[in-house]
Protein backbone atom coordinates (compact mmCIF):
# COMPACT_ATOMS: atom_id res chain seq x y z
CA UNK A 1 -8.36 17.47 -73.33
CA UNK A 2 -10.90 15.11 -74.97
CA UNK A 3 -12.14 15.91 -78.34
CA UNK A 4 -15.83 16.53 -78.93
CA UNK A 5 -17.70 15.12 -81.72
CA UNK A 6 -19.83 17.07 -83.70
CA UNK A 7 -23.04 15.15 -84.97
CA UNK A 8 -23.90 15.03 -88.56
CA UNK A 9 -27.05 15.79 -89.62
CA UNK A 10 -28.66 12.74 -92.32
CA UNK A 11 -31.80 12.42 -93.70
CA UNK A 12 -34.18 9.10 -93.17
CA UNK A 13 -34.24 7.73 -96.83
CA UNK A 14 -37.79 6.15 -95.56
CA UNK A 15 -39.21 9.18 -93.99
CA UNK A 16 -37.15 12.20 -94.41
CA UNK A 17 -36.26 12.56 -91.01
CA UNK A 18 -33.25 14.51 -89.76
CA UNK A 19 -31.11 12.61 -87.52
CA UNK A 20 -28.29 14.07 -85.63
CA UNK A 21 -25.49 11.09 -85.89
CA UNK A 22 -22.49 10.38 -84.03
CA UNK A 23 -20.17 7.81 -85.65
CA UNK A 24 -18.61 5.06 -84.67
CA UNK A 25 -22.03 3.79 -83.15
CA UNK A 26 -24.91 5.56 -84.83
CA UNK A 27 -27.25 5.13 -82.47
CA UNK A 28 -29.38 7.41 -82.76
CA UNK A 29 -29.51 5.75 -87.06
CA UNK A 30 -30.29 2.13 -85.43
CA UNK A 31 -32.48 3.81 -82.55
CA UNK A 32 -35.21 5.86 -85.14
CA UNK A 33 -34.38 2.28 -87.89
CA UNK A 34 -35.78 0.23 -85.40
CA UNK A 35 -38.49 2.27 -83.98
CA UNK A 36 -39.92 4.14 -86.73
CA UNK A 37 -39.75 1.61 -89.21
CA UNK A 38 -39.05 -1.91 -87.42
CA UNK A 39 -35.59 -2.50 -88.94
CA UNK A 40 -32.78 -3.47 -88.07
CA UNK A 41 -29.80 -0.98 -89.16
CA UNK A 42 -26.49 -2.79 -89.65
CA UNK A 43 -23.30 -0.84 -89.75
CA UNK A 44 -22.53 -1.83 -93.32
CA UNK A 45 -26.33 -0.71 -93.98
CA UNK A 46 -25.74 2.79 -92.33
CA UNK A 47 -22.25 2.79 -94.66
CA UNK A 48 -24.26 1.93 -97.64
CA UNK A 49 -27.49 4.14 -97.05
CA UNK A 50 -25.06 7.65 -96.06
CA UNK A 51 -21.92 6.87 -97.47
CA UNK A 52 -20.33 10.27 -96.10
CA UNK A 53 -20.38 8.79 -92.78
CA UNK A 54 -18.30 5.58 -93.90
CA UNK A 55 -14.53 5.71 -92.12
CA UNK A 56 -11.79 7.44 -94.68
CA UNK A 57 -10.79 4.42 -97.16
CA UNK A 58 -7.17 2.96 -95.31
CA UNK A 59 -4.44 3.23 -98.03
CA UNK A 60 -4.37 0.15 -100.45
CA UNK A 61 -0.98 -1.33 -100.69
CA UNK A 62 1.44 -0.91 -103.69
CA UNK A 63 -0.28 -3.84 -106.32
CA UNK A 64 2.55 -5.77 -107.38
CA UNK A 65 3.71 -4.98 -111.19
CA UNK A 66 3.58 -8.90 -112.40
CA UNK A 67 -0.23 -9.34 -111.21
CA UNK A 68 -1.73 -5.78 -111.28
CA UNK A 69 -1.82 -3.13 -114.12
CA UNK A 70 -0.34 0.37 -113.07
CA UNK A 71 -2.60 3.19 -112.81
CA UNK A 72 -0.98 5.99 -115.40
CA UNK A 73 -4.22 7.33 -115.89
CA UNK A 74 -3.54 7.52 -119.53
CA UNK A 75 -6.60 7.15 -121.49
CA UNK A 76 -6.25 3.84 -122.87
CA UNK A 77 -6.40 3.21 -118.83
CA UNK A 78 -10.53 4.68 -118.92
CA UNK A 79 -11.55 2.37 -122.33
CA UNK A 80 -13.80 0.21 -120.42
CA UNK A 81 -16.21 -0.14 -123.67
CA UNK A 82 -17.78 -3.45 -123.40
CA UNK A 83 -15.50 -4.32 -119.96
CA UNK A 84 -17.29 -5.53 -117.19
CA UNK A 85 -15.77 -3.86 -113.65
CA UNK A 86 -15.80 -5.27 -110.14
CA UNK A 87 -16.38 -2.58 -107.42
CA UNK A 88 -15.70 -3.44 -103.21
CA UNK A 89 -15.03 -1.21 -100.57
CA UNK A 90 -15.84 2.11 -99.52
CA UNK A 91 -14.78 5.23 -101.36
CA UNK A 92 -14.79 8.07 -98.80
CA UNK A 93 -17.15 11.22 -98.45
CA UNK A 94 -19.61 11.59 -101.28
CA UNK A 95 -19.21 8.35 -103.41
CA UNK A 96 -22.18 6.35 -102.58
CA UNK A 97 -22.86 3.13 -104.70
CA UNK A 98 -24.85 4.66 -107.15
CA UNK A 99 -22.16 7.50 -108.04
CA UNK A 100 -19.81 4.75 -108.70
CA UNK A 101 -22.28 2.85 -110.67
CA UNK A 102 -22.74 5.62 -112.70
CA UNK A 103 -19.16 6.98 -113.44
CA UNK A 104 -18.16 3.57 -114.49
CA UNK A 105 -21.39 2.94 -116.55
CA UNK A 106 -21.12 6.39 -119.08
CA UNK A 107 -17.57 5.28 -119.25
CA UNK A 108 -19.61 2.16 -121.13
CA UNK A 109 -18.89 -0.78 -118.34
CA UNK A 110 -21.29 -3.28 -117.34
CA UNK A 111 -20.96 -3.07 -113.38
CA UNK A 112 -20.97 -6.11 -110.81
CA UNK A 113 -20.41 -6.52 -107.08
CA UNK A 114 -18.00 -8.50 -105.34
CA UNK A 115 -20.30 -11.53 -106.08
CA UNK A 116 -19.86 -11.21 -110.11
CA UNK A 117 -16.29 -10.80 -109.25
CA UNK A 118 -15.65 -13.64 -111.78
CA UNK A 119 -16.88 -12.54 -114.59
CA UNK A 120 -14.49 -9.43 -114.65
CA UNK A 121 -11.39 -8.40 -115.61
CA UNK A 122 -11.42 -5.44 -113.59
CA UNK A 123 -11.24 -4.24 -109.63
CA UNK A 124 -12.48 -0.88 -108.61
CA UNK A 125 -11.32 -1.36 -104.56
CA UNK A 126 -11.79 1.01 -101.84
CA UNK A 127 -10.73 0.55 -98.04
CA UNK A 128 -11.39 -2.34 -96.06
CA UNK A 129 -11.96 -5.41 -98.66
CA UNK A 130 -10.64 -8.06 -97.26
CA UNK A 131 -9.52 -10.71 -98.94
CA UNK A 132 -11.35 -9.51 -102.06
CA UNK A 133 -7.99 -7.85 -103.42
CA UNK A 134 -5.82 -11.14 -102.59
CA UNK A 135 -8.49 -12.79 -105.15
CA UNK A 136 -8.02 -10.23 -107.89
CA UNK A 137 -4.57 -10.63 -107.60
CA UNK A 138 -4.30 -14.27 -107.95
CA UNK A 139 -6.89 -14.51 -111.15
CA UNK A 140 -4.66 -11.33 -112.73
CA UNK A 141 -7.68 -9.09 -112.95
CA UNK A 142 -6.42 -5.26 -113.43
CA UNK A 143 -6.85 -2.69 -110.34
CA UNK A 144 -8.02 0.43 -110.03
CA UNK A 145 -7.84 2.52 -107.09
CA UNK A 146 -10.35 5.37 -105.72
CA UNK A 147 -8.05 8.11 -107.52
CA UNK A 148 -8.50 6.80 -110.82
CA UNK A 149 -12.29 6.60 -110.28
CA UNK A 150 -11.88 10.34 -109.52
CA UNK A 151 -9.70 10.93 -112.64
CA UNK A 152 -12.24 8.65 -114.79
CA UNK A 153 -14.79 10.93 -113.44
CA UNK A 154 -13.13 14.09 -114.27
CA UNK A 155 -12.70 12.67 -117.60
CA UNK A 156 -15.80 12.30 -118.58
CA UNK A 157 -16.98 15.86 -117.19
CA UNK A 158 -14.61 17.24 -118.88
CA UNK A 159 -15.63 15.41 -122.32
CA UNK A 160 -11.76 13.49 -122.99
CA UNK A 161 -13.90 10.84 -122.75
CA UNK A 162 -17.44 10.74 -124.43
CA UNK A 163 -20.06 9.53 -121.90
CA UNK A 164 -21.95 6.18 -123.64
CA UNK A 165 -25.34 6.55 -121.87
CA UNK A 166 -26.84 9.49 -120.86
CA UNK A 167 -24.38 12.35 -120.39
CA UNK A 168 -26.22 13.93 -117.52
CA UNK A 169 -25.34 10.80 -115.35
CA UNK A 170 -22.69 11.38 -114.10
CA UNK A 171 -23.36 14.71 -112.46
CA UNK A 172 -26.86 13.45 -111.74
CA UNK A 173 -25.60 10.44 -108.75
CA UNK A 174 -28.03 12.43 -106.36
CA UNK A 175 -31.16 10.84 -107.68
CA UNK A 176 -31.02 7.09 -107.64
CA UNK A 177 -31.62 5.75 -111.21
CA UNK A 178 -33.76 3.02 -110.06
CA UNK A 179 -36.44 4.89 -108.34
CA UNK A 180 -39.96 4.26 -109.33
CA UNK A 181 -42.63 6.76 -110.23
CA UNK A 182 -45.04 7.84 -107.27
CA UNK A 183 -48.18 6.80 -107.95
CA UNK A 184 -51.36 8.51 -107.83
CA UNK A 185 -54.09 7.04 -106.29
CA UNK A 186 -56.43 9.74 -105.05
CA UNK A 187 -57.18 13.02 -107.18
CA UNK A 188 -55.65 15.99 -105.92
CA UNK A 189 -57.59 18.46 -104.18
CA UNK A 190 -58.69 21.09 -106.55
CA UNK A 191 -56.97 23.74 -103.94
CA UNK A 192 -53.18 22.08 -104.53
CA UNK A 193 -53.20 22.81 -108.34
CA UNK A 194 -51.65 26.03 -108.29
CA UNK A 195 -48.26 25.13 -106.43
CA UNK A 196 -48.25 21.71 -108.45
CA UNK A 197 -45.32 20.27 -109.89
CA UNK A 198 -44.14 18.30 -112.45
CA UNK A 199 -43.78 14.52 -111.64
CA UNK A 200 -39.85 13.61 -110.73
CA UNK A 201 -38.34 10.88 -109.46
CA UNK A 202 -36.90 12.55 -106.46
CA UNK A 203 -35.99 10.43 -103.56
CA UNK A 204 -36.93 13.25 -101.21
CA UNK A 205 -40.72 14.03 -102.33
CA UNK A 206 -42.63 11.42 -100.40
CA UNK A 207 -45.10 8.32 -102.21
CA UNK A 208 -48.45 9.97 -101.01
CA UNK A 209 -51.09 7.05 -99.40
CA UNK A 210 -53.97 8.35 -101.54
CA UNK A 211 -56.64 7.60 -98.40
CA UNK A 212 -55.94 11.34 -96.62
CA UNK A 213 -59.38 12.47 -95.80
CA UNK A 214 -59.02 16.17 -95.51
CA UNK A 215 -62.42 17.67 -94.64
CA UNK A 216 -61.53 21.27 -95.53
CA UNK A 217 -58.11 21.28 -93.94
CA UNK A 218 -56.99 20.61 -97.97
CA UNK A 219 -58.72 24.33 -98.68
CA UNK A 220 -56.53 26.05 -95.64
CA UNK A 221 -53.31 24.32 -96.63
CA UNK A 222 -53.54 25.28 -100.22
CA UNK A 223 -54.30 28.77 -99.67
CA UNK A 224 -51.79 29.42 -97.14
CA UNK A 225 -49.13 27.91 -99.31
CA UNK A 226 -50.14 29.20 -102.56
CA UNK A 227 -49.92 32.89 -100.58
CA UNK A 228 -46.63 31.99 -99.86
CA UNK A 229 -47.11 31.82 -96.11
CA UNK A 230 -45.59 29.14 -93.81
CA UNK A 231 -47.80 27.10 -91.69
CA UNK A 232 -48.04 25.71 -88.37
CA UNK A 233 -50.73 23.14 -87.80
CA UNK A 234 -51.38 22.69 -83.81
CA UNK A 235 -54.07 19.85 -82.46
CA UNK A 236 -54.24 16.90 -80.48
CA UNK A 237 -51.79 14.07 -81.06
CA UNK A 238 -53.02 11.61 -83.66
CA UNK A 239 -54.52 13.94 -85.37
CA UNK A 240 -53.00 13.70 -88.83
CA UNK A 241 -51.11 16.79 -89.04
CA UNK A 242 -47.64 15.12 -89.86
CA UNK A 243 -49.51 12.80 -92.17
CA UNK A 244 -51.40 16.25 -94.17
CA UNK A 245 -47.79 17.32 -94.65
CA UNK A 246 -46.55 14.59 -95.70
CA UNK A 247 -49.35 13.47 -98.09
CA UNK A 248 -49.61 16.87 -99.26
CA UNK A 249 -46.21 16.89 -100.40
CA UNK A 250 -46.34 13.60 -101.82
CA UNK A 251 -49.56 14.52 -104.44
CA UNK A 252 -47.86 18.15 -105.42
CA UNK A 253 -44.51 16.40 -105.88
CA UNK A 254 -42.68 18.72 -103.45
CA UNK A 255 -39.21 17.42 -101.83
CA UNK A 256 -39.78 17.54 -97.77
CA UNK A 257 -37.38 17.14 -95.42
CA UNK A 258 -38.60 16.45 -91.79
CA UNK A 259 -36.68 17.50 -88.16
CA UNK A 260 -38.61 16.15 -84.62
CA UNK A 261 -37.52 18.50 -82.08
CA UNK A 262 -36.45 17.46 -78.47
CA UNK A 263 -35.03 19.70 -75.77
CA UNK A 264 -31.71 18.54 -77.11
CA UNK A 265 -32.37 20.38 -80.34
CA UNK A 266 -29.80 23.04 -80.98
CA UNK A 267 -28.99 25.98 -83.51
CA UNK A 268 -26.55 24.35 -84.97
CA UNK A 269 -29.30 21.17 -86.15
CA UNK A 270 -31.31 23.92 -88.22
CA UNK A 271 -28.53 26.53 -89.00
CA UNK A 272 -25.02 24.01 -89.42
CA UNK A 273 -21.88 24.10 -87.62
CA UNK A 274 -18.18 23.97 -88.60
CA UNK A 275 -17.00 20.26 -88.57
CA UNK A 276 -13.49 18.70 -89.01
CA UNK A 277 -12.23 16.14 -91.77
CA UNK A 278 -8.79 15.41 -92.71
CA UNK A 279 -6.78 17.74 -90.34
CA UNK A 280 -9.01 20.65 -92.00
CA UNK A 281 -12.49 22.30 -91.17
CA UNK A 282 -15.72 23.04 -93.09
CA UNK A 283 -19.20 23.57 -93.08
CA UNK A 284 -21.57 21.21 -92.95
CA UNK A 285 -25.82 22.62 -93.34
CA UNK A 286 -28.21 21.96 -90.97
CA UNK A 287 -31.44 21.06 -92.17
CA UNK A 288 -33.16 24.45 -92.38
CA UNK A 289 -29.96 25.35 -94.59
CA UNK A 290 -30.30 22.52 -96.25
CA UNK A 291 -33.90 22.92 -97.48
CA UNK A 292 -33.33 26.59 -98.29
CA UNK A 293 -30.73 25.78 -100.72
CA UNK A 294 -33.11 22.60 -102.30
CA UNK A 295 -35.95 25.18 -102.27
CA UNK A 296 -38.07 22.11 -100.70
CA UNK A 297 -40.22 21.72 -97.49
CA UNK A 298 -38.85 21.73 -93.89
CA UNK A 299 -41.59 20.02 -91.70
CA UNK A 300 -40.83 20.98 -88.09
CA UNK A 301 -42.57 18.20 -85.99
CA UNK A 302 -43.43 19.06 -82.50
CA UNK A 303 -42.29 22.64 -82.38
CA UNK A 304 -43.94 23.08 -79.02
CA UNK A 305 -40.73 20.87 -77.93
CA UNK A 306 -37.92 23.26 -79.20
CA UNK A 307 -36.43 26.17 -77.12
CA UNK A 308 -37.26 29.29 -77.82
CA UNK A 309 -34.15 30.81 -78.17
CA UNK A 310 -33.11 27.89 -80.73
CA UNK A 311 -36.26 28.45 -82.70
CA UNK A 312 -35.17 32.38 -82.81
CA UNK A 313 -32.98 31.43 -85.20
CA UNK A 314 -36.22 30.82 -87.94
CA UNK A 315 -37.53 34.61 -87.48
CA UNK A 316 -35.45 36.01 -90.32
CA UNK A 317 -36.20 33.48 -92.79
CA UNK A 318 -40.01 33.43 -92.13
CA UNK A 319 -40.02 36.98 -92.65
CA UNK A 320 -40.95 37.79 -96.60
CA UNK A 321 -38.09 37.22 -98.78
CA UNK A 322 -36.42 35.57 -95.63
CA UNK A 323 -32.78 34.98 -95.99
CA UNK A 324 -29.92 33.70 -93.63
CA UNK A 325 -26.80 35.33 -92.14
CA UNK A 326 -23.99 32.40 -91.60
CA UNK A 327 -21.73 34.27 -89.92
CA UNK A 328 -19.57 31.00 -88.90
CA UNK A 329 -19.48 29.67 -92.94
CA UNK A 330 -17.12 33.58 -93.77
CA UNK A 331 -20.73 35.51 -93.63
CA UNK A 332 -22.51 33.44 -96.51
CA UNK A 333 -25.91 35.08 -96.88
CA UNK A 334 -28.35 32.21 -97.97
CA UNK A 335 -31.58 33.02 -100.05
CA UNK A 336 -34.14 30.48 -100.06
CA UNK A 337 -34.42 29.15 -103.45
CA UNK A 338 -38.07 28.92 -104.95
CA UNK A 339 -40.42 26.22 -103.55
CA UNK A 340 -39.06 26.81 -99.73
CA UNK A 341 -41.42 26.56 -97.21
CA UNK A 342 -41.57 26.01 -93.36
CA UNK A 343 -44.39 23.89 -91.60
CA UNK A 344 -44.69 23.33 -87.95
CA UNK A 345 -46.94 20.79 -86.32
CA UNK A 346 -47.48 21.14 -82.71
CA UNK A 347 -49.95 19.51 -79.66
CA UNK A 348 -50.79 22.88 -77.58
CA UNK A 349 -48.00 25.14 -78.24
CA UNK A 350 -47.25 24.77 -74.26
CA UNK A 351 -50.11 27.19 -73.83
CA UNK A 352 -53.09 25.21 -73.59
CA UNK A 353 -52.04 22.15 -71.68
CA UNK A 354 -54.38 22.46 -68.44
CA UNK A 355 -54.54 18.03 -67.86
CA UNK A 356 -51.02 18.24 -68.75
CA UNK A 357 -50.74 15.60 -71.34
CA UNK A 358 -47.79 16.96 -73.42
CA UNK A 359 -45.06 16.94 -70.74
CA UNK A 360 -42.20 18.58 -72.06
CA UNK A 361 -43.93 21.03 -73.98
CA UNK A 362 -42.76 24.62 -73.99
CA UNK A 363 -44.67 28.40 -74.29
CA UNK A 364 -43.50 29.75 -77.21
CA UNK A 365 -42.58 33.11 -78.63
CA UNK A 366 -45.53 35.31 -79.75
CA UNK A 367 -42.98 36.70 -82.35
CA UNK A 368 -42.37 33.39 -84.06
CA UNK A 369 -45.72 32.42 -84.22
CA UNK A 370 -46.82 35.19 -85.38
CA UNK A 371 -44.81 34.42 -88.45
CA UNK A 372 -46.69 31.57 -89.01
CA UNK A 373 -50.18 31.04 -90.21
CA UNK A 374 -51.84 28.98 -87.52
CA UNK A 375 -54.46 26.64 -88.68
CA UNK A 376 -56.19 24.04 -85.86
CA UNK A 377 -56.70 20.41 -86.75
CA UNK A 378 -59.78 18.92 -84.97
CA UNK A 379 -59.85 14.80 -84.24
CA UNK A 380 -61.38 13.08 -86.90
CA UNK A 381 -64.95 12.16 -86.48
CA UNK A 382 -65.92 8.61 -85.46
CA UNK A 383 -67.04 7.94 -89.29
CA UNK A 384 -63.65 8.85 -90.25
CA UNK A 385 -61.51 6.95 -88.27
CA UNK A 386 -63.58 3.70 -89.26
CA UNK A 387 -62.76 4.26 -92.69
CA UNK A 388 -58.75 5.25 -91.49
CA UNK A 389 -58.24 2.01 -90.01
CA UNK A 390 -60.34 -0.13 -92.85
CA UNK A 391 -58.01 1.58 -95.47
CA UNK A 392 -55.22 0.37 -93.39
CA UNK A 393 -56.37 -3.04 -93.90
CA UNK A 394 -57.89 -3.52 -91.12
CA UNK A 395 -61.23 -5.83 -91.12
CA UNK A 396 -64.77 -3.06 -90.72
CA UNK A 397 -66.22 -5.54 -87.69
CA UNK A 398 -62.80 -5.08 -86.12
CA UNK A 399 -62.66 -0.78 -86.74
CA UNK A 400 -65.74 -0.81 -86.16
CA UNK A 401 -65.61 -2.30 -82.39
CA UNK A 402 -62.24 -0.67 -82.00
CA UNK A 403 -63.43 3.17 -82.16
CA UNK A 404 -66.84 2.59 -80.83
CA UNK A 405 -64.33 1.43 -77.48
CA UNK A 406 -62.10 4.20 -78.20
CA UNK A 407 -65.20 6.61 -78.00
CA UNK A 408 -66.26 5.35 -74.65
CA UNK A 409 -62.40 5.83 -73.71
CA UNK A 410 -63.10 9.39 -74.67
CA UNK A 411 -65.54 9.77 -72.52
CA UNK A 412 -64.08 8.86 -69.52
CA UNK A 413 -61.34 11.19 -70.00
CA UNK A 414 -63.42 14.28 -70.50
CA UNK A 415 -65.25 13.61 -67.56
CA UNK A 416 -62.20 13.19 -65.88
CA UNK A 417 -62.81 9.51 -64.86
CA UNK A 418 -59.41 8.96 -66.08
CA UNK A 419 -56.53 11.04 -67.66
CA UNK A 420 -54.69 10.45 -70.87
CA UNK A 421 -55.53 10.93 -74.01
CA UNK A 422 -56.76 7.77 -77.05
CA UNK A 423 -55.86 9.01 -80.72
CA UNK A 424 -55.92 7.53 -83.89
CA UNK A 425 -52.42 5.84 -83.10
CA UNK A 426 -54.32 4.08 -80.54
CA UNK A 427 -57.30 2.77 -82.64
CA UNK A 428 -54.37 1.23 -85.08
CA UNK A 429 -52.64 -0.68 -82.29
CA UNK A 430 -55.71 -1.55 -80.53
CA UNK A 431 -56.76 -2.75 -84.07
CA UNK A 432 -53.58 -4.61 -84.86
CA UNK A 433 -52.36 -6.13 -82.16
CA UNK A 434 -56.40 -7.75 -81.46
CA UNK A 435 -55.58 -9.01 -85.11
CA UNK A 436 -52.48 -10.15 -84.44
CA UNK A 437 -53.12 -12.00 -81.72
CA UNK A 438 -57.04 -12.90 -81.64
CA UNK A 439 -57.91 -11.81 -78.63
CA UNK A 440 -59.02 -7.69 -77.75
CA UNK A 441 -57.44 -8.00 -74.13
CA UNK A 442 -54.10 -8.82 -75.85
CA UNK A 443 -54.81 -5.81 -78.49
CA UNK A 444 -55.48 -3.44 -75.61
CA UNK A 445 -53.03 -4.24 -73.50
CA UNK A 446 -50.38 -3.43 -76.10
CA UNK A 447 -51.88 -0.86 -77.10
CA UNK A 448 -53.14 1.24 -73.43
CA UNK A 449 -51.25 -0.40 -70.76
CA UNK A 450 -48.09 1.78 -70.53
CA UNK A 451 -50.59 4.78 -71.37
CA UNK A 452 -52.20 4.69 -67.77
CA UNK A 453 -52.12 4.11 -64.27
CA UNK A 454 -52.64 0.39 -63.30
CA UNK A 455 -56.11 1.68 -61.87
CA UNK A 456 -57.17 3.80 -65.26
CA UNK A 457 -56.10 0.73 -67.28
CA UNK A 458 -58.19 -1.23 -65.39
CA UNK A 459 -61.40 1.35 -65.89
CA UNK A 460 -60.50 1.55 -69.44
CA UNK A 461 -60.61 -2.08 -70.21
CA UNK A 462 -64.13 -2.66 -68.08
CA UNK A 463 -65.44 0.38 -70.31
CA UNK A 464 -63.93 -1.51 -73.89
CA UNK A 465 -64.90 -5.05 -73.44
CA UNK A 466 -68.54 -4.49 -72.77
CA UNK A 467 -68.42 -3.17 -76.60
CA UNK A 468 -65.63 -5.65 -78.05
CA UNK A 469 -65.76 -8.47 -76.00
CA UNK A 470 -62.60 -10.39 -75.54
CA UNK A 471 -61.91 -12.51 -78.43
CA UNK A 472 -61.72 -11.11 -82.06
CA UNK A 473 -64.23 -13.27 -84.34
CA UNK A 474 -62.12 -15.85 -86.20
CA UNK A 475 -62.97 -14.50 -89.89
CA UNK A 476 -60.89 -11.28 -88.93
CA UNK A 477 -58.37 -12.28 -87.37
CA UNK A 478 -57.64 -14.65 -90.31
């Protein structure tokens, strides 16, 4: 009977994201990489980003006595005062680089990579190095292997060994050490100071843009959250209502962690599911789990997409003083720790799609949104997605053509000329790609003609280039 392989759920380091991963491919890693943030994901850069999901280290052979130094794990084995210490390899579930970096650094090492290799005198090696270990050998450098990490570790938490940085570093490998400050470039709106906290250099708490123009969405946000209430924005796509999330988060230093649903979304995404590792079983948190424990932000992106009998599973803990039953984890009962909060965007909720532009989209349950506090986030105004797109570095003769063509768009649609519908995401590759390339039939053909028929695209065009014309003025698109 083939086994079945039970994704993992990882968070985008760039976006917060929850991905549901399958190893040995990660696709679904190189898939939202590429798409979402135009890189390329290697597997040695999925190994290095989420180390859990690296392969178990293979056994390292027996060093031989003559060339290698055996681990006794006697404490003159963990002086490394003023050593400098190679590290290669992986080192199974839960060491990530900076873990190691930091074990090896309160024990008072300088640390290099395989590349420094030559300047020192000792090998920290994991699985799958290569020919990295035949190199150590032959210079006489001393090994260490991933259970003397561990021990060297336990050492220092257990104070045999006095830590000769800052003691909290060790425990602390969760926040990376190099992580700058976000910065503030906009004031925060006078209705986000009550749930505002301290400044931290959490990975998780998003940089905020500083360019969000709120027009009064800022006051419904704040109050909602500073009530304690969770909040589902619904509106057309483009919208902003990811972005007001996400920026609001950013400028009130909150931790967010970010799920898109599909119809593929399941229970065990938000709740967690029992996984296998080393011929045993445990428990491994979805993302609504997850964020309870953190006490940070979920953000829900289009909920309208999720089944309603997956999305049952959020009525207890949107309820006041919500908690969570886990019967499959021996009956854990999970409180949300302070800080937790649920947001939902959605397009129409499924309910109020009569042109049937969000295909896919599903009626939801009155009784989970009526959990929620619903707030509706109108399109920007015409003044206001000028100055979007100018912030975005885009030249004003350029926005300024771009929307006035997007309006006319507009119009055709809701006369029903044409169906579809022209956002803000549109303006910024209309805006772009023109750039990019010079020319405003290039930009809009990139950027509307896999958004219509072959006969609306046409329409659409005939409408924009009386207002842009077809080649972007040489100034701008230097």
């Amino acid at each position: 009977m083939p086994t079945t392989t039970i994704p993992t759920i990882v968070l985008c380091p760039k976006c917060q994201e929850a991905l549901a991963v399958e190893p040995p491919t990660f696709q679904a890693i190189k898939r939202h990489m590429l798409s979402a943030h135009g890189e390329l994901a290697t597997q040695q850069m999925v190994y290095a980003t989420w180390p859990e999901l690296a392969p178990e280290p293979e056994p390292a052979p027996e060093p031989e006595p003559a060339k290698a130094q055996p681990n006794g794990n006697q404490p003159q084995d963990f002086d490394l005062t003023g050593k400098t210490v190679a590290v290669a390899g992986f080192f199974g579930y839960s060491w990530g680089e900076d873990r190691v970096r930091q074990v090896l650094t309160a024990a008072g090492a300088t640390v290099v990579d395989r590349k420094g290799m030559e300047a020192a005198s000792i090998l920290v090696a994991g699985g799958r190095i290569g020919t990295v270990r035949q190199k150590a050998e032959q210079s006489g450098m001393v090994i260490r292997d991933f259970q003397w990490l561990q021990d060297l570790e336990a050492a220092i938490a257990s104070g045999a060994i006095d830590p000769q940085q800052n003691p909290s570093s060790v425990t602390a490998h969760l926040t990376s050490p190099a992580a700058a400050k976000k910065p503030k470039r906009a004031p925060i709106p006078q209705a986000f100071l009550p749930f505002l906290l301290p400044e931290s250099e959490d990975p998780m708490i998003p940089v905020p843009t500083g360019s969000y123009e709120w027009h009064g969405l800022d006051r419904d946000l704040g109050a909602a959250v500073e009530l304690g209430d969770h909040v589902l924005l619904v509106g057309p796509s483009g919208t902003g209502k990811t972005a007001a999330i996400t920026e609001m988060a950013g400028l009130t230093n909150h931790p967010l962690i970010r799920i898109n649903l599909t119809g593929q979304t399941t229970q065990g995404d938000l709740i967690g599911r029992m996984a296998a590792r080393n011929g045993s079983t445990h428990w491994v948190d979805g993302v609504l789990v997850m964020a309870m424990r953190l006490g940070a932000w979920l953000l829900i992106d289009e909920l309208d997409f999720g089944d309603p009998e997956v999305l049952s599973a959020l009525h207890p803990v949107l309820e006041e003083g919500g908690a969570l039953l886990l019967k499959e984890n021996k009956g854990e009962l999970v409180q949300a720790a302070p800080g937790f909060r649920i947001f939902g965007t959605a397009n129409n909720l499924g309910l109020h799609d009569e042109g049937h532009l969000y295909g896919g989209t599903r009626p939801q349950n009155h009784a989970l949104l009526s959990r929620f506090t619903g707030i509706m986030v109108q399109p920007p105004t015409e003044a206001v997605e000028k100055r979007i797109l100018i912030s975005k570095g885009i030249p004003s003769v350029v926005a300024e053509a771009v929307v006035a063509a997007g309006q006319a768009i507009r119009k055709l649609i809701s006369d029903d000329t044409i169906m579809g519908v022209w956002s803000m995401r549109h303006h910024m590759a209309f805006a772009k790609y023109s750039i990019r390339f010079g020319s405003y039939e290039d930009g809009f053909r990139l950027a509307a003609s896999a958004k219509f028929s072959e006969a609306e695209f046409k329409a659409a065009w005939e409408v924009a280039q009386r207002i842009t014309g077809k080649v972007v003025p040489s100034s701008s698109a230097a």
